[in-house]
N, C-alpha and C. Protein backbone atom coordinates (compact mmCIF):
# COMPACT_ATOMS: atom_id res chain seq x y z
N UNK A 1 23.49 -2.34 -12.51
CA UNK A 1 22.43 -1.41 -12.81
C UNK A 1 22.99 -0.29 -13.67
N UNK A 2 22.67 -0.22 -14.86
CA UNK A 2 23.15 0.85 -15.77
C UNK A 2 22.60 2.20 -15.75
N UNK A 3 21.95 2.43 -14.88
CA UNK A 3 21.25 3.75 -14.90
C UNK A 3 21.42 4.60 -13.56
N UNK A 4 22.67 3.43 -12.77
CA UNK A 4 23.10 4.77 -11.47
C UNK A 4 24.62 5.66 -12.39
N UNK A 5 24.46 6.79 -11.97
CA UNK A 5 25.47 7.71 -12.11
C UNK A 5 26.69 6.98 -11.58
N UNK A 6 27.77 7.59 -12.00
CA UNK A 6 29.17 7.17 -10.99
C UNK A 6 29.17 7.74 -10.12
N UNK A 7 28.60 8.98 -9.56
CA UNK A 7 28.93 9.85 -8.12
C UNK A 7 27.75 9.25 -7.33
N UNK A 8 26.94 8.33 -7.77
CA UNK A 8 25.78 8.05 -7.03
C UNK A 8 25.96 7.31 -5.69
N UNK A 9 25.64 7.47 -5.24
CA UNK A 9 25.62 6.32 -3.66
C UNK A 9 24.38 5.99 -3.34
N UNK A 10 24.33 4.54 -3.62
CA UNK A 10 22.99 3.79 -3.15
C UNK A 10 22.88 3.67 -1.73
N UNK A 11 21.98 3.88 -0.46
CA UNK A 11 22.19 3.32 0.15
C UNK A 11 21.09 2.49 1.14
N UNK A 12 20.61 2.09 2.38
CA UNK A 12 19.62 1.60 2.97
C UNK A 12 18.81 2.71 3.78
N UNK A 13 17.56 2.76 3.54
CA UNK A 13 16.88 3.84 4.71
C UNK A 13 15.73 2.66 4.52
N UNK A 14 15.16 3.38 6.14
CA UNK A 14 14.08 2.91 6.73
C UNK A 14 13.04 3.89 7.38
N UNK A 15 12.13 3.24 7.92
CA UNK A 15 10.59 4.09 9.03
C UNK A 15 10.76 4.02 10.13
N UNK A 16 11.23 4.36 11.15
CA UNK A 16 10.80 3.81 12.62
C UNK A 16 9.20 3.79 12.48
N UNK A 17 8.69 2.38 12.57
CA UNK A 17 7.16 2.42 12.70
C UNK A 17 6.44 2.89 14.13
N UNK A 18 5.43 4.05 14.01
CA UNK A 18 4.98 4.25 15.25
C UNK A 18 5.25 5.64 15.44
N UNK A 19 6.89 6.16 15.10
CA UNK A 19 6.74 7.20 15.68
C UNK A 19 7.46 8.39 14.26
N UNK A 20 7.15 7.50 12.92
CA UNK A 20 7.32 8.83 11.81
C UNK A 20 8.86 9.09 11.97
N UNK A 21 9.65 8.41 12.21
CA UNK A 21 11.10 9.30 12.12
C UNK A 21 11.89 8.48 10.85
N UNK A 22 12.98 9.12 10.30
CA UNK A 22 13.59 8.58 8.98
C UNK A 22 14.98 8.04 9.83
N UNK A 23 15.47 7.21 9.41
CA UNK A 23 16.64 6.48 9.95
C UNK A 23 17.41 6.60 8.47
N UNK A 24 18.46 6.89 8.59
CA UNK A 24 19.01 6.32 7.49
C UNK A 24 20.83 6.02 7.46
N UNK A 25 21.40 4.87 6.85
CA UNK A 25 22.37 3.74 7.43
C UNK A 25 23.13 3.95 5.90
N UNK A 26 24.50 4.80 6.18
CA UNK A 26 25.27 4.74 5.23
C UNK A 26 26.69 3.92 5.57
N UNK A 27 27.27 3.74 4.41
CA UNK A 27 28.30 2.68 4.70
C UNK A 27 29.20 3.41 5.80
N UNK A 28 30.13 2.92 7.07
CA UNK A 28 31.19 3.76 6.97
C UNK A 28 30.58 5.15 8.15
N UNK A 29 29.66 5.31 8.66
CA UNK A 29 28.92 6.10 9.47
C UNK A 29 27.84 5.44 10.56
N UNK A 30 27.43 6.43 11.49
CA UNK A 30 26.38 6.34 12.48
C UNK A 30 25.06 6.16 11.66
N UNK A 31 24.17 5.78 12.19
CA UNK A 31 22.72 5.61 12.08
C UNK A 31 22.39 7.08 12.35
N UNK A 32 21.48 7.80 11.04
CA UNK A 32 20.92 9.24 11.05
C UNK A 32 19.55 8.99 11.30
N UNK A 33 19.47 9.73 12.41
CA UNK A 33 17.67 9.62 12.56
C UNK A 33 17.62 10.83 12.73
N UNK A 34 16.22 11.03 11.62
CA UNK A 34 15.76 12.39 11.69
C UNK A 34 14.59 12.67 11.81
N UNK A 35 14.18 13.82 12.84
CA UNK A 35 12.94 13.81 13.36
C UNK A 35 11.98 14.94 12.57
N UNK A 36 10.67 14.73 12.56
CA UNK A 36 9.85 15.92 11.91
C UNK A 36 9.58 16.78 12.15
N UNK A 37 9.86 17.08 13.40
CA UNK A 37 9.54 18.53 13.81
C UNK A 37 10.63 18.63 15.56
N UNK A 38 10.42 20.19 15.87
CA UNK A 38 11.09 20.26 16.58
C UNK A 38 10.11 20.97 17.64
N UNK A 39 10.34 21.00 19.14
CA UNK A 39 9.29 21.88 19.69
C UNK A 39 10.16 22.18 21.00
N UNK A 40 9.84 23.14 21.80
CA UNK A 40 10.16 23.87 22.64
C UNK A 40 9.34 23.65 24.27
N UNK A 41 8.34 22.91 23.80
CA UNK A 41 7.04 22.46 24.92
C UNK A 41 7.87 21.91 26.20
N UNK A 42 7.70 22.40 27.13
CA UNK A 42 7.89 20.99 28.07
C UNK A 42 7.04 20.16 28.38
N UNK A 43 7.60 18.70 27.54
CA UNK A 43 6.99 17.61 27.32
C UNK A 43 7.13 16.21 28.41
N UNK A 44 6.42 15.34 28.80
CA UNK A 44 7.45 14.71 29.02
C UNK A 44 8.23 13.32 28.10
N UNK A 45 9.21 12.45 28.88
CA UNK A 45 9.80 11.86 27.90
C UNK A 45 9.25 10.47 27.45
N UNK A 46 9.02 10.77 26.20
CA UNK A 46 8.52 9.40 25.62
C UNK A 46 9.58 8.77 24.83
N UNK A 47 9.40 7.32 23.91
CA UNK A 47 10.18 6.95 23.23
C UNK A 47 9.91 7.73 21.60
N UNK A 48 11.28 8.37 21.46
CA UNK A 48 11.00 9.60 20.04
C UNK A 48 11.39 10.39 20.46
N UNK A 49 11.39 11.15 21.43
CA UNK A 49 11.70 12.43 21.84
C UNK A 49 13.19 12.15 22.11
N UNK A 50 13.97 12.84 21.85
CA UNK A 50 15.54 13.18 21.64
C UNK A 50 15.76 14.68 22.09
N UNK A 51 17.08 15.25 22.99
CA UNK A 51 17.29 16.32 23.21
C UNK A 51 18.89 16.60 22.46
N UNK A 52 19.28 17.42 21.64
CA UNK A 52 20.13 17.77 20.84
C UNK A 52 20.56 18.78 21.09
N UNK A 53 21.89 19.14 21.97
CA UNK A 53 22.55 20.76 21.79
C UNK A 53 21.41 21.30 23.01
N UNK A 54 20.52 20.98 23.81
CA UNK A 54 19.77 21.37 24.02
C UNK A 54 18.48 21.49 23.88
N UNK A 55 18.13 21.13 22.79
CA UNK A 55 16.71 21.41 21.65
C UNK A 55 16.53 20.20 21.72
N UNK A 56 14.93 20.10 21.99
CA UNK A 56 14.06 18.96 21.90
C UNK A 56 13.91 18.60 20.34
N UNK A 57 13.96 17.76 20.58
CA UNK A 57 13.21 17.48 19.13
C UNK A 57 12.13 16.09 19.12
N UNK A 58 10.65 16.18 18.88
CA UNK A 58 9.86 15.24 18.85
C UNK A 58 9.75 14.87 17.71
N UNK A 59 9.71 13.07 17.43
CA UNK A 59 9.62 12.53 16.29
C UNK A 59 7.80 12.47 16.04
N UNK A 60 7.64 12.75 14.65
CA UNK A 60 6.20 12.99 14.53
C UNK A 60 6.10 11.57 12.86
N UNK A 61 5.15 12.20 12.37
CA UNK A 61 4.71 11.22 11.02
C UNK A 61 4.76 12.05 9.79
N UNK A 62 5.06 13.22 10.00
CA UNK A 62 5.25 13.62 8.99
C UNK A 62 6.72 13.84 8.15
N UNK A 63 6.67 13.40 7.08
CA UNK A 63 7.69 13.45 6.39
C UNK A 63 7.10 13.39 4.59
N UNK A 64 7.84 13.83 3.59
CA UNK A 64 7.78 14.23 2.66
C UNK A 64 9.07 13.98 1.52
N UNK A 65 9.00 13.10 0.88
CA UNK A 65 9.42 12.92 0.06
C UNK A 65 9.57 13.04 -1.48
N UNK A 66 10.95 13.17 -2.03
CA UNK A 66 10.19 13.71 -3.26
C UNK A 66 11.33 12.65 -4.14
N UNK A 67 11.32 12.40 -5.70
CA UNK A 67 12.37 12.33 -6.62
C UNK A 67 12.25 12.43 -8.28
N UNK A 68 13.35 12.53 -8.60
CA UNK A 68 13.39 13.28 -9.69
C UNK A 68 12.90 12.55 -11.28
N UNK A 69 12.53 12.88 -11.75
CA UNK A 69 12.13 12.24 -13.03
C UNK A 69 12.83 12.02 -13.74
C-alpha cells in the first residue's frame, strides 16, 4: 500500500455488539477496551460495566469517530 506513512501502524479494531464499547488489538499488547462514558451511580453489575482504580465505568453506544482527509 503506497499511501501508508512509514511511522504509520495499521492495526485491527472492532465493536463489542450490544454494548457500544471500542476494543482495539495491537501487535505485541493487551486488548484495549474502551468505554463511553463513565458514571458514579450505584449500579448494579451487568455485562459492560468494568470497575477501574475504583471508577465505574459503563460501556454505552456512543462513540465518535473522526479521520483526516
Amino acid at each position: 500500500m503506497s499511501n501508508i506513512h512509514t511511522l504509520q501502524k495499521i492495526f485491527p479494531a472492532g465493536f463489542d455488539n450490544g454494548y457500544g464499547s471500542l476494543k482495539l488489538l495491537v501487535e505485541g499488547f493487551e486488548v484495549v477496551r474502551v468505554p463511553s462514558y463513565i458514571t458514579n451511580a450505584e449500579m448494579e453489575d451487568v455485562p459492560g460495566r468494568v470497575v477501574f482504580n475504583g471508577t465505574a465505568y459503563t460501556v454505552g453506544a456512543r462513540l465518535v469517530l473522526g479521520r483526516s482527509l
